[in-house]
PDB file of N, CA and C in Angstrom:
ATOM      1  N   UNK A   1     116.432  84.083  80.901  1.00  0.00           N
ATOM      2  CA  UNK A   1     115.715  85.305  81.162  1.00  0.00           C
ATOM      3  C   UNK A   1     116.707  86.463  81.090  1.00  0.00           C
ATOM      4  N   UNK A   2     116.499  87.346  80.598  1.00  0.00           N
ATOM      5  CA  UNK A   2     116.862  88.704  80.637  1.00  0.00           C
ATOM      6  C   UNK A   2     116.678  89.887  81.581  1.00  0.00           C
ATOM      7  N   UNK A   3     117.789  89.775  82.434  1.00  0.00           N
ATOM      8  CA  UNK A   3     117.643  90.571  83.656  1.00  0.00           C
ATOM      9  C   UNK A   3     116.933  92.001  83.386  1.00  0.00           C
ATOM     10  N   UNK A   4     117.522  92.494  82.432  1.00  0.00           N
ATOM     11  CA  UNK A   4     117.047  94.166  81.743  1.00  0.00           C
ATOM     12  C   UNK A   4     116.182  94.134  80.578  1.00  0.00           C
ATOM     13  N   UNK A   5     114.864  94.294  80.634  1.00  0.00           N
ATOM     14  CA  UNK A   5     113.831  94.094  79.509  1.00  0.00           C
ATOM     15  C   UNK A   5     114.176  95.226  78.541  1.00  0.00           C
ATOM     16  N   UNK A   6     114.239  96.349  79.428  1.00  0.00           N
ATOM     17  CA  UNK A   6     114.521  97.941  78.311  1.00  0.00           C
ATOM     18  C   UNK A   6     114.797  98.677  79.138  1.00  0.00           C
ATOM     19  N   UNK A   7     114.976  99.938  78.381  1.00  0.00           N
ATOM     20  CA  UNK A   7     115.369 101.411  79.217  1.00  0.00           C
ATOM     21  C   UNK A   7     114.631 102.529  78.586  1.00  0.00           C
ATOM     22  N   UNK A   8     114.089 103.572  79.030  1.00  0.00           N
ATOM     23  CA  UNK A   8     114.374 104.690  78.588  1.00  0.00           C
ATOM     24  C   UNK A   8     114.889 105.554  79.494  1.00  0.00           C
ATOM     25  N   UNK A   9     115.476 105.736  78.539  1.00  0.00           N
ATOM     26  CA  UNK A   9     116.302 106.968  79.374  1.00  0.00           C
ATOM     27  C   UNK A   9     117.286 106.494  79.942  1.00  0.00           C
ATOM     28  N   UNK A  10     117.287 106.987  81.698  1.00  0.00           N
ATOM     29  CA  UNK A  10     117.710 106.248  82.617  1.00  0.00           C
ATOM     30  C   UNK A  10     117.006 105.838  83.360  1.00  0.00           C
ATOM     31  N   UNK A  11     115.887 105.440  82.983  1.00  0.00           N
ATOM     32  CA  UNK A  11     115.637 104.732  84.137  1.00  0.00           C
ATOM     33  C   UNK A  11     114.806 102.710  83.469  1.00  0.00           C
ATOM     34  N   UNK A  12     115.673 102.024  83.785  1.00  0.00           N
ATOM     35  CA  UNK A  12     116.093 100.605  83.381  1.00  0.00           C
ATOM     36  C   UNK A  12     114.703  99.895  84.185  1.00  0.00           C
ATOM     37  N   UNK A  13     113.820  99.286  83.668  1.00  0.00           N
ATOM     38  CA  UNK A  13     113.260  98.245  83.357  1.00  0.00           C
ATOM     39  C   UNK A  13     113.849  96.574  83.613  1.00  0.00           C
ATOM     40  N   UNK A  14     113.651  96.131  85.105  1.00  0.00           N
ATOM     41  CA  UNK A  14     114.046  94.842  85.255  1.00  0.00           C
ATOM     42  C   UNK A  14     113.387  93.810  84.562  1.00  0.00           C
ATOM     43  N   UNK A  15     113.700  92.544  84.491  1.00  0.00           N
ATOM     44  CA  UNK A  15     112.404  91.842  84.016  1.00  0.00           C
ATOM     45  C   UNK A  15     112.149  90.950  85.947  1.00  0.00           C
ATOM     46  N   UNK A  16     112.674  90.955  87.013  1.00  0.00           N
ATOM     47  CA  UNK A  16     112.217  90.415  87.662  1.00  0.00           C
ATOM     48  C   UNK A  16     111.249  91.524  88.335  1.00  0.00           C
ATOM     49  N   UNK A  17     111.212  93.153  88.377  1.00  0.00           N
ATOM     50  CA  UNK A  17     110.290  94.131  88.917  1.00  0.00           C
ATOM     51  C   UNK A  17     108.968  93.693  88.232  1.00  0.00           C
ATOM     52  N   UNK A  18     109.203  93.288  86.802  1.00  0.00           N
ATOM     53  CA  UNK A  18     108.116  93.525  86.135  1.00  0.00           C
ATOM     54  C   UNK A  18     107.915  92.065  86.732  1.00  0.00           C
ATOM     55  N   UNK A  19     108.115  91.241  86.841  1.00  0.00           N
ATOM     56  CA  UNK A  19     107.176  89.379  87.515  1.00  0.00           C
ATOM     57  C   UNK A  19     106.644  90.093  88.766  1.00  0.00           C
ATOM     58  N   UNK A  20     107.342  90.628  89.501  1.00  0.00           N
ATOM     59  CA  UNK A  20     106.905  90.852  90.959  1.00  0.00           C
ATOM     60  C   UNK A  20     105.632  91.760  90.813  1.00  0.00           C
ATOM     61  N   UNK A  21     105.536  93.148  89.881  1.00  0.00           N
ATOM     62  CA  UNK A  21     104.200  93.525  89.844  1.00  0.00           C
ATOM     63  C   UNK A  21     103.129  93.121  89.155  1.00  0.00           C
ATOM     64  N   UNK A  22     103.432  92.155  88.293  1.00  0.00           N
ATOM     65  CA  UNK A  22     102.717  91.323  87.592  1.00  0.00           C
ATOM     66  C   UNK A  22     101.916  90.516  88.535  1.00  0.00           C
ATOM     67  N   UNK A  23     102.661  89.703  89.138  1.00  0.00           N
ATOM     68  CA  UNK A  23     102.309  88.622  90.430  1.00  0.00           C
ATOM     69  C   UNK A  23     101.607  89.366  91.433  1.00  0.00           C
ATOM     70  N   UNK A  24     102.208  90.782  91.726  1.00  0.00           N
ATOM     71  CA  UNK A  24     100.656  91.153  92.701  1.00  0.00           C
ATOM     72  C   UNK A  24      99.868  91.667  92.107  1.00  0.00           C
ATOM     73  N   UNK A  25      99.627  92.483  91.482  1.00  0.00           N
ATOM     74  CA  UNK A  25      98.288  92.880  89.878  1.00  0.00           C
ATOM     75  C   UNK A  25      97.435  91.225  90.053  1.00  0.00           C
ATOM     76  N   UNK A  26      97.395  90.534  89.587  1.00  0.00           N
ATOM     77  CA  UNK A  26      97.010  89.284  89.301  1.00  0.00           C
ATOM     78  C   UNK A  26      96.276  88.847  90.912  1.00  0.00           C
ATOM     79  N   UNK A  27      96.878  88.626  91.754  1.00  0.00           N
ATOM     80  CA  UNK A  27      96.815  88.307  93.392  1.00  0.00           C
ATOM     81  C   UNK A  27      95.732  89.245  94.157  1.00  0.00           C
ATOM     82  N   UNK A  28      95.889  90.663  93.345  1.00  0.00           N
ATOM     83  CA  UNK A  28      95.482  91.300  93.549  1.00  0.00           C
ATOM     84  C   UNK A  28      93.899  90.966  93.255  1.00  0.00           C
ATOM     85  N   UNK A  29      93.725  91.210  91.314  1.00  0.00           N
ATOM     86  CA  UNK A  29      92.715  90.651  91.235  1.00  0.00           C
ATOM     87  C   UNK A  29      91.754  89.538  91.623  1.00  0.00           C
ATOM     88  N   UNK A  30      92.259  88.482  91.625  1.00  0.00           N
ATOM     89  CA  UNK A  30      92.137  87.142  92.154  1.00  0.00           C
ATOM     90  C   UNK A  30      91.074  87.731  93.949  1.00  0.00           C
ATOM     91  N   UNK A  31      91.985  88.056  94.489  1.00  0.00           N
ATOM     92  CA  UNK A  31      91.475  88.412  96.130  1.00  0.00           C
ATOM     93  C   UNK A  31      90.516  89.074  95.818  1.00  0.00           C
ATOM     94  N   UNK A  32      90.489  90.176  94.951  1.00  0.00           N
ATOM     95  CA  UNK A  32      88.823  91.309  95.057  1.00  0.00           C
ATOM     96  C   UNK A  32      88.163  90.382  94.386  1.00  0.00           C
ATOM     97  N   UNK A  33      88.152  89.556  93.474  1.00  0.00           N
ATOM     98  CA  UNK A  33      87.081  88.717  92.980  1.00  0.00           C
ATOM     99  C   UNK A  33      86.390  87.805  94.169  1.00  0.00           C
ATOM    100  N   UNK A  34      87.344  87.298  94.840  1.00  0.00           N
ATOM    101  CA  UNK A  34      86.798  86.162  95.772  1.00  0.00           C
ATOM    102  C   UNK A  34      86.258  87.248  96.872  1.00  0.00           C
ATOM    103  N   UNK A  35      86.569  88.065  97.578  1.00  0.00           N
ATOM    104  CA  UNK A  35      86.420  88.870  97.943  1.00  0.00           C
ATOM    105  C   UNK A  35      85.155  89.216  98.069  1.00  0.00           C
ATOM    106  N   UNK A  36      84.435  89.692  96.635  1.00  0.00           N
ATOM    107  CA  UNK A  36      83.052  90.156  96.036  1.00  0.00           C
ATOM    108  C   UNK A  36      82.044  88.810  96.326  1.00  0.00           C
ATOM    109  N   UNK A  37      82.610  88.040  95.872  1.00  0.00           N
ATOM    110  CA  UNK A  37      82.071  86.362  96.193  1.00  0.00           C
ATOM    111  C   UNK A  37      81.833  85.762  97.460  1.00  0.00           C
ATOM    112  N   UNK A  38      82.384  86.707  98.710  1.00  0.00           N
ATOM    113  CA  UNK A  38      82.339  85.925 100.341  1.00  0.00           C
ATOM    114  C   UNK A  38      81.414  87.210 100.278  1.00  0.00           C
ATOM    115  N   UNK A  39      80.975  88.640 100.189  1.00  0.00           N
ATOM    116  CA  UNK A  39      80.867  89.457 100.333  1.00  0.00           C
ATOM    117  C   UNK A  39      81.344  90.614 100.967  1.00  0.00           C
ATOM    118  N   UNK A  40      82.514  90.138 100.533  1.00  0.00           N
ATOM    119  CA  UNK A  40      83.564  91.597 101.600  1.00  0.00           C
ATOM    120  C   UNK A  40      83.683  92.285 100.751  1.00  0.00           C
ATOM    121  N   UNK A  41      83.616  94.024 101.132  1.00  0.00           N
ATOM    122  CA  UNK A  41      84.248  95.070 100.405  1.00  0.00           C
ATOM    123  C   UNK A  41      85.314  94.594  99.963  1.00  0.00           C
ATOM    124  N   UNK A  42      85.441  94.927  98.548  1.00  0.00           N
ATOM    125  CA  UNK A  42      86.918  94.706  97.524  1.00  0.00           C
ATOM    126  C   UNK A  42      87.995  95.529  97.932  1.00  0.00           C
ATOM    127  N   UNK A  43      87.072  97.504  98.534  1.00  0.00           N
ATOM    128  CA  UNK A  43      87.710  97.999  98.496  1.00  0.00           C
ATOM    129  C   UNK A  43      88.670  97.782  99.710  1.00  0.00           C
ATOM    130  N   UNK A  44      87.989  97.174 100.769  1.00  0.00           N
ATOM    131  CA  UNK A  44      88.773  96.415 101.641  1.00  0.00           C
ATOM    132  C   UNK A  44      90.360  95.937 101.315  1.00  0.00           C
ATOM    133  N   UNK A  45      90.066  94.945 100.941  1.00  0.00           N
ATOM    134  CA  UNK A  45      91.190  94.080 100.320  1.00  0.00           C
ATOM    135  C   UNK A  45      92.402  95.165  99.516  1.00  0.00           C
ATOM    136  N   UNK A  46      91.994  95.576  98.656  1.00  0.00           N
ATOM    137  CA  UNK A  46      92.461  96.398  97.286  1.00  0.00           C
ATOM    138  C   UNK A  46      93.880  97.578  98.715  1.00  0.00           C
ATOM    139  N   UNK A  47      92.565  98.021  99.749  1.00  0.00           N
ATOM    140  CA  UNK A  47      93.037  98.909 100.968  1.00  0.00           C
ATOM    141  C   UNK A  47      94.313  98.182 101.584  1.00  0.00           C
ATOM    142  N   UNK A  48      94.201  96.968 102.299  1.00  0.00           N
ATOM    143  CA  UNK A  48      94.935  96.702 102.448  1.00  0.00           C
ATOM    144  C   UNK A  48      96.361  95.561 101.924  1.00  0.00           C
ATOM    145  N   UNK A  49      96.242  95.740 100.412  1.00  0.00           N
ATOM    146  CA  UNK A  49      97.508  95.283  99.487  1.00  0.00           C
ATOM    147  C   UNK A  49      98.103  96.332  99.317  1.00  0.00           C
ATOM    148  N   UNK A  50      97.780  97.510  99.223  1.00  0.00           N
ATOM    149  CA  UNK A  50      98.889  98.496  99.564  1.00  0.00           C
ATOM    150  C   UNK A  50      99.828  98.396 101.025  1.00  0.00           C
ATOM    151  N   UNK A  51      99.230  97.865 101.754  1.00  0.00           N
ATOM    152  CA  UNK A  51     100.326  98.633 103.307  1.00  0.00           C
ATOM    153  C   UNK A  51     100.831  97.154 102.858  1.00  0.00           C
ATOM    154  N   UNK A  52     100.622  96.326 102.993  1.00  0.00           N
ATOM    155  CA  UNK A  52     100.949  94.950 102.639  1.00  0.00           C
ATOM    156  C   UNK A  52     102.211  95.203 101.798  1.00  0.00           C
ATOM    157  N   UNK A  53     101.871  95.709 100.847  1.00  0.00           N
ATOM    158  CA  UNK A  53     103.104  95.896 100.065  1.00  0.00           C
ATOM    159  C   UNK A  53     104.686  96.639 100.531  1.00  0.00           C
ATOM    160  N   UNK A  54     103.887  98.105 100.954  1.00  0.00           N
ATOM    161  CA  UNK A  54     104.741  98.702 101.778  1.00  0.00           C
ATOM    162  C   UNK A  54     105.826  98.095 102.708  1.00  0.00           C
ATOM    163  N   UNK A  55     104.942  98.184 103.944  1.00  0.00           N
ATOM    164  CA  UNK A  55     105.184  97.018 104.987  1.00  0.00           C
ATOM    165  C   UNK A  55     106.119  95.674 104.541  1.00  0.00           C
ATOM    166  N   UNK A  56     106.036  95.471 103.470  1.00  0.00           N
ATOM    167  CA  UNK A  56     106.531  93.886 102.743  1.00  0.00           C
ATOM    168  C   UNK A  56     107.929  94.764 102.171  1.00  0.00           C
ATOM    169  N   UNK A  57     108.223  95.810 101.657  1.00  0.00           N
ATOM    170  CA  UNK A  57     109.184  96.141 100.819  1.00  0.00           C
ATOM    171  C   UNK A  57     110.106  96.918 102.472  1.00  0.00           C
ATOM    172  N   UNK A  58     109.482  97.412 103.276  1.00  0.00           N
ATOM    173  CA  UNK A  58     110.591  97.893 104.429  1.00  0.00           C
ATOM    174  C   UNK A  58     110.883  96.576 105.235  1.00  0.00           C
ATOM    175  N   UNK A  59     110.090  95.380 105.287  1.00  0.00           N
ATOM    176  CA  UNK A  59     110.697  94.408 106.401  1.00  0.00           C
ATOM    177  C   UNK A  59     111.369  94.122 105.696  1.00  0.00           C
ATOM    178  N   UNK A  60     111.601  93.677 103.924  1.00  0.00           N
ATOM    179  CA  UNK A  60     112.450  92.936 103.450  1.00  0.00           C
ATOM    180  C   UNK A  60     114.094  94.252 103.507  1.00  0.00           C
ATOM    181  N   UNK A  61     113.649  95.380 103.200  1.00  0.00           N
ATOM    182  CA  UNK A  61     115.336  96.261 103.397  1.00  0.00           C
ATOM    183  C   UNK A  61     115.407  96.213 104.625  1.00  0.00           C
ATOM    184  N   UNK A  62     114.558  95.938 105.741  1.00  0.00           N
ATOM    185  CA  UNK A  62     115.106  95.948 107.587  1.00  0.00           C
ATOM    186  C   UNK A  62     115.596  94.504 107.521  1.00  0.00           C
ATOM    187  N   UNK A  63     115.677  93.880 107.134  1.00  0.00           N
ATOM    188  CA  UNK A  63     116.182  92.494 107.353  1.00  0.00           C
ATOM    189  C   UNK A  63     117.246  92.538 106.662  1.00  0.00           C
ATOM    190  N   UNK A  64     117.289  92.869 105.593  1.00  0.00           N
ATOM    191  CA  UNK A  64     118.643  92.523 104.969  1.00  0.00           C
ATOM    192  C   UNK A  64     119.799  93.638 105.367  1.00  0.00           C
ATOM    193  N   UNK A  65     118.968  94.654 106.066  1.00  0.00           N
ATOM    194  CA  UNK A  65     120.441  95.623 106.626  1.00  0.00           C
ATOM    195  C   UNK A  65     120.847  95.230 108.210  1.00  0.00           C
ATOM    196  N   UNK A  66     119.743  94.488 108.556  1.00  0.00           N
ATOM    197  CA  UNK A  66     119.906  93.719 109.883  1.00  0.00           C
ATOM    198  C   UNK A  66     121.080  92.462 110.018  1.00  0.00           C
ATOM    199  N   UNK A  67     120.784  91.567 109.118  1.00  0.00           N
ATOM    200  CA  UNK A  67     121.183  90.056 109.268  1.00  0.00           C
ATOM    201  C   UNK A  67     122.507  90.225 108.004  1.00  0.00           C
ATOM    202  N   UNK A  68     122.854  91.119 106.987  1.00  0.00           N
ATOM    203  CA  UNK A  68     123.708  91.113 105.983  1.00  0.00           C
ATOM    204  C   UNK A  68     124.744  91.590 106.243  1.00  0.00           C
ATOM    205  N   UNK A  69     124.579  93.369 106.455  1.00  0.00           N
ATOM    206  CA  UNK A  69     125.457  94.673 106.222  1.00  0.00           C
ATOM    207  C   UNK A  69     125.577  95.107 107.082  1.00  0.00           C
ATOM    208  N   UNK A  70     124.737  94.815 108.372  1.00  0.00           N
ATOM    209  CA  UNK A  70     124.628  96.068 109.255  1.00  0.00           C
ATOM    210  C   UNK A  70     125.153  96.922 109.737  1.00  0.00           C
ATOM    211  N   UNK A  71     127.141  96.730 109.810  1.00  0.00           N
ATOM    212  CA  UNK A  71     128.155  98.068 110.091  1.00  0.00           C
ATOM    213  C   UNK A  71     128.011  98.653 108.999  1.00  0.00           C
ATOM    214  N   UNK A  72     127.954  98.200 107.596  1.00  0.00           N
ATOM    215  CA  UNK A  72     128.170  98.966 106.337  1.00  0.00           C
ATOM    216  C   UNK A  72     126.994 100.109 106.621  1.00  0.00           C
ATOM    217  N   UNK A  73     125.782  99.919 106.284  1.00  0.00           N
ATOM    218  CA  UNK A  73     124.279 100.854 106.420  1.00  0.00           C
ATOM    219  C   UNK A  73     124.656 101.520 107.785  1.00  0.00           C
ATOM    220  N   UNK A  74     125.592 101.223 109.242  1.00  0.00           N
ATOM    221  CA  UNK A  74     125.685 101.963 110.155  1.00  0.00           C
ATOM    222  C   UNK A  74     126.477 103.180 109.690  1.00  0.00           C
ATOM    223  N   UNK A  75     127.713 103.293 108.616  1.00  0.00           N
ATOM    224  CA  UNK A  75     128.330 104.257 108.900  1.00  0.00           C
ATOM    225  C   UNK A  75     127.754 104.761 107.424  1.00  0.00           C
ATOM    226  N   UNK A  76     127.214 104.343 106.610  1.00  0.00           N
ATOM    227  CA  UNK A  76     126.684 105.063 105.350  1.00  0.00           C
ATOM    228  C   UNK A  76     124.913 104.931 105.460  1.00  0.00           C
ATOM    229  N   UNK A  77     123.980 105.664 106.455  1.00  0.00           N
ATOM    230  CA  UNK A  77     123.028 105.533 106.906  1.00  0.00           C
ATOM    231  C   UNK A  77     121.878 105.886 105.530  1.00  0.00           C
ATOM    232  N   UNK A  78     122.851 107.059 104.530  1.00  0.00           N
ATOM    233  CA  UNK A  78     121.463 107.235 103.306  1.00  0.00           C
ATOM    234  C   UNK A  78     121.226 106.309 102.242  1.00  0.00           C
ATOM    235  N   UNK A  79     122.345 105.616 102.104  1.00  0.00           N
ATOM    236  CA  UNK A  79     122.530 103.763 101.889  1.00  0.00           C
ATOM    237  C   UNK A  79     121.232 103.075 101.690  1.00  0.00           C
ATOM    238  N   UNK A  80     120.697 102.878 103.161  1.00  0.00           N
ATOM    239  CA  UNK A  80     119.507 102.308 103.306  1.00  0.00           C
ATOM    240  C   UNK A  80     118.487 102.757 102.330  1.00  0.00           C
ATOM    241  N   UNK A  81     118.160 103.675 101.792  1.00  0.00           N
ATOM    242  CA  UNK A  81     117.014 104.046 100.604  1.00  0.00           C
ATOM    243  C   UNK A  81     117.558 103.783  99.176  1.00  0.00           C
ATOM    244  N   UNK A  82     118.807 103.290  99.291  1.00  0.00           N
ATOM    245  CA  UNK A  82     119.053 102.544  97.913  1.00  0.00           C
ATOM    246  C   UNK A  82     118.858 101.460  97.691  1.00  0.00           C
ATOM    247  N   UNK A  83     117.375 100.621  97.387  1.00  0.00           N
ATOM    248  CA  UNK A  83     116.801  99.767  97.223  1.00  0.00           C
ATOM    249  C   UNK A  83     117.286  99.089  96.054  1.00  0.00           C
ATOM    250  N   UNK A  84     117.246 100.126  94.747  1.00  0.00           N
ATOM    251  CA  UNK A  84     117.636  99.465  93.585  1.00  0.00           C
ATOM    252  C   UNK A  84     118.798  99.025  93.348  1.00  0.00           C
ATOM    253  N   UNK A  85     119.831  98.959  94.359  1.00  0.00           N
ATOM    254  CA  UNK A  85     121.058  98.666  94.198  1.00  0.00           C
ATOM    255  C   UNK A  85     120.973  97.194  94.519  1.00  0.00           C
ATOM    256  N   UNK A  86     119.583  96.817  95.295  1.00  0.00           N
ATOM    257  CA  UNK A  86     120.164  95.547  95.671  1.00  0.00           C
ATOM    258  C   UNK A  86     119.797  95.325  97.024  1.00  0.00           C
ATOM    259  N   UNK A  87     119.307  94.327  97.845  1.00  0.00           N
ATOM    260  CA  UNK A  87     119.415  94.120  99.550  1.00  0.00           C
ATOM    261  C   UNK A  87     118.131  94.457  99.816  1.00  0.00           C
ATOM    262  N   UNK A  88     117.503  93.170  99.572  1.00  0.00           N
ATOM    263  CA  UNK A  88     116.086  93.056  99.786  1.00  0.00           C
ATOM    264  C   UNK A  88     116.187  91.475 100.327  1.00  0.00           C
ATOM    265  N   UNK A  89     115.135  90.886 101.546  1.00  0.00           N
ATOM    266  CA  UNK A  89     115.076  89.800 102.025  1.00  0.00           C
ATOM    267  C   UNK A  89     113.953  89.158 102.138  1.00  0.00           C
ATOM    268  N   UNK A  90     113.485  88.091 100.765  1.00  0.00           N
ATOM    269  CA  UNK A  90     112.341  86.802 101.174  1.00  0.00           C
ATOM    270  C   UNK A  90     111.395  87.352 102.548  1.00  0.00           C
ATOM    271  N   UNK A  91     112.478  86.886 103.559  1.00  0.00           N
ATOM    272  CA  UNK A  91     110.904  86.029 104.785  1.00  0.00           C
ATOM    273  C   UNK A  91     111.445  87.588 105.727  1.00  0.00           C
ATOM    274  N   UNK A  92     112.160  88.739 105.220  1.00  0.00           N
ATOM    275  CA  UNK A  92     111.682  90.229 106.348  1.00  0.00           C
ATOM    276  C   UNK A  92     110.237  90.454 105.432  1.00  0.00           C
ATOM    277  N   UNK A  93     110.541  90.492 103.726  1.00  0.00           N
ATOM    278  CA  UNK A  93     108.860  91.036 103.281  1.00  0.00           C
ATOM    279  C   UNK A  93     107.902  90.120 104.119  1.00  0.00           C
ATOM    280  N   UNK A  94     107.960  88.710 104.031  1.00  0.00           N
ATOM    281  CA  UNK A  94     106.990  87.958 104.038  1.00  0.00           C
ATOM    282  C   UNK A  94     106.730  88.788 106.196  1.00  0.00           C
ATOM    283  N   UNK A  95     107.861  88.721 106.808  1.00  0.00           N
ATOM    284  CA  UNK A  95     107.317  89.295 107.996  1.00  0.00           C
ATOM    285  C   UNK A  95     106.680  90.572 108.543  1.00  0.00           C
ATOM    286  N   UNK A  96     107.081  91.448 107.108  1.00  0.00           N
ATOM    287  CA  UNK A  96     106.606  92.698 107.100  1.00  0.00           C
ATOM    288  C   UNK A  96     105.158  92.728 106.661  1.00  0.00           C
ATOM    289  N   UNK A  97     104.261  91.948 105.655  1.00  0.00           N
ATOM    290  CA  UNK A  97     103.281  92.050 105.572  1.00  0.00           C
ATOM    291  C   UNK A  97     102.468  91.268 106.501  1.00  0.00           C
ATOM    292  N   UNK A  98     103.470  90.331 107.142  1.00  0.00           N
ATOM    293  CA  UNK A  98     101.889  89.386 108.247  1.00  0.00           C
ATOM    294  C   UNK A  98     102.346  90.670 109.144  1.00  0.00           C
ATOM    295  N   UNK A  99     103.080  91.700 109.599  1.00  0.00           N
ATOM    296  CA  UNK A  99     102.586  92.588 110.586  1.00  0.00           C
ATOM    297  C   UNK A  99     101.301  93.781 109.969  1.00  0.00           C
ATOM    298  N   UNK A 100     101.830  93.780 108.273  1.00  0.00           N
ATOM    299  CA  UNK A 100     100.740  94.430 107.861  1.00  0.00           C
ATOM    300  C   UNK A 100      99.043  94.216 108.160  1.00  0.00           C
ATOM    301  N   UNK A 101      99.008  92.729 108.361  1.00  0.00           N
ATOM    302  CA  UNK A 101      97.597  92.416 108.233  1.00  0.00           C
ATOM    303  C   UNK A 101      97.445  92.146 109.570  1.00  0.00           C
ATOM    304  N   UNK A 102      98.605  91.958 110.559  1.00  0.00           N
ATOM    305  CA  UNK A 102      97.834  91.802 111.873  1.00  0.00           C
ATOM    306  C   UNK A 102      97.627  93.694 112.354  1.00  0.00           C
ATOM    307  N   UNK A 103      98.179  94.491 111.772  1.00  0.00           N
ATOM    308  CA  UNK A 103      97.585  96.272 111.931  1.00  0.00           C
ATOM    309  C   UNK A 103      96.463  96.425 110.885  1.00  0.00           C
ATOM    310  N   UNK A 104      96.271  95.799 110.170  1.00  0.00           N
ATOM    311  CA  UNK A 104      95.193  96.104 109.224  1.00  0.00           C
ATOM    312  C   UNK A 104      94.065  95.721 110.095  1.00  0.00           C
ATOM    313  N   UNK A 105      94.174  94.589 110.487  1.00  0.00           N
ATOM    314  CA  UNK A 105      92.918  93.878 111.159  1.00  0.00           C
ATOM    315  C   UNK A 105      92.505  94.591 112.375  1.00  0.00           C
ATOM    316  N   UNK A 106      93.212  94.948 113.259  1.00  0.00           N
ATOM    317  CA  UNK A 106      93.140  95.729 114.317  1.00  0.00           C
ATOM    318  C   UNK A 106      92.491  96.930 114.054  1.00  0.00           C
ATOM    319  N   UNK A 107      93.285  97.641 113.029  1.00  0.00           N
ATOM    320  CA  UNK A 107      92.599  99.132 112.860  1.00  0.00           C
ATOM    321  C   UNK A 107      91.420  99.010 111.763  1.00  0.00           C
ATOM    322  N   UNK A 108      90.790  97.878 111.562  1.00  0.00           N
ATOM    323  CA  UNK A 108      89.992  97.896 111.219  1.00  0.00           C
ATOM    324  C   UNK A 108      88.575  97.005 111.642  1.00  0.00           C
ATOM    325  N   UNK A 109      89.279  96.397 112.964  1.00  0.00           N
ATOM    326  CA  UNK A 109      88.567  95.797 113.497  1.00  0.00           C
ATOM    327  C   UNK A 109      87.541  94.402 113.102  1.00  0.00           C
ATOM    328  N   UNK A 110      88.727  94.389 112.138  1.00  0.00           N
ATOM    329  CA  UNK A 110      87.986  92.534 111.326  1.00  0.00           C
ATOM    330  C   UNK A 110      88.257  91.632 112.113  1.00  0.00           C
ATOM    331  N   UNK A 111      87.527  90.780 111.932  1.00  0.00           N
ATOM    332  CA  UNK A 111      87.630  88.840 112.621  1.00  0.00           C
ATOM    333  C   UNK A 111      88.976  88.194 111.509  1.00  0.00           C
ATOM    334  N   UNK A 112      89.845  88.013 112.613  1.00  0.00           N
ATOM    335  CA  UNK A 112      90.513  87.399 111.792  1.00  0.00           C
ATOM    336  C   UNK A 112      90.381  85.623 110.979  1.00  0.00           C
ATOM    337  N   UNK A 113      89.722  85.282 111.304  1.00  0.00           N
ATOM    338  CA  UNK A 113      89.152  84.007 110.427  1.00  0.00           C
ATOM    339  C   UNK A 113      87.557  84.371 110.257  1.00  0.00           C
ATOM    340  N   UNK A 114      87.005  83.708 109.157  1.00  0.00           N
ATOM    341  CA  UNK A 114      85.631  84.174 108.536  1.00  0.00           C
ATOM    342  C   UNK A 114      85.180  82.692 109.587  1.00  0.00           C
ATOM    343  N   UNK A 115      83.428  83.139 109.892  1.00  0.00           N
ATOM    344  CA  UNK A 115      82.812  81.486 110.231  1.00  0.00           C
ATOM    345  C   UNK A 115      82.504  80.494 109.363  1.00  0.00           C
ATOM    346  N   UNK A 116      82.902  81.222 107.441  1.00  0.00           N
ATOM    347  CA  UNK A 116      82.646  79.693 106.799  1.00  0.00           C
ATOM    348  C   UNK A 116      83.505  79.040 107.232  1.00  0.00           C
ATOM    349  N   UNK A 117      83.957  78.023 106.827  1.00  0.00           N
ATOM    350  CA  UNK A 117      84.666  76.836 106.715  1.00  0.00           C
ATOM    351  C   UNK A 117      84.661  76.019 105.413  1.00  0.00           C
ATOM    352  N   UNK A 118      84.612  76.793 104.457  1.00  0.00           N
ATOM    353  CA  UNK A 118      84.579  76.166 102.812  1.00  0.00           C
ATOM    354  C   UNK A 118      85.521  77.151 102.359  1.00  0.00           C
TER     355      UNK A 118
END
């Protein structure tokens, strides 16, 4: 695989950015389909894969400036918003979006399990 698909300009084209928005585009779709099919608003869902995402991209830079670098990001604090450099962490996203959906659910006041069972 080819880390750098293209450029213009300056601004560089990963090929793993492009799997990762690929993979939620797709996930994405997938959920509003089934979604439409249990009868839940899509726009529901669609609503909350954004904070999901969010939420998923700051737990993964709070974790990795937590458990990696953390004197480095202490004394160079604007550091931390340089994402593209690098220092992103697996299971902070994965913890950042289950807080996403346990605030999604709340402020939106959903059941968190449906009563099917299929």
């Amino acid at each position: 695989m080819y880390p750098i698909l293209f450029k213009i300009g300056h601004i560089t084209i990963y090929s793993y950015g492009v799997m990762i928005a690929t993979a939620f585009l797709i996930a994405l779709w997938v959920a509003t389909k089934e979604a439409r099919r249990k009868g839940i608003d899509p726009n529901l869902v669609s609503n909350f894969a954004i904070y999901a995402m969010i939420f998923g991209i700051l737990g993964a830079r709070l974790a990795y400036i937590l458990f990696f670098d953390f004197n480095y990001y202490l004394n160079h604090p604007l550091q931390i918003l340089a994402i593209r450099q690098g220092g992103l962490v697996l299971y902070g996203g994965i913890v950042g979006g289950i807080l996403a959906g346990i605030w999604f659910i709340k402020r939106h006041k959903l059941k968190f399990r449906s009563e099917e069972h299929t």
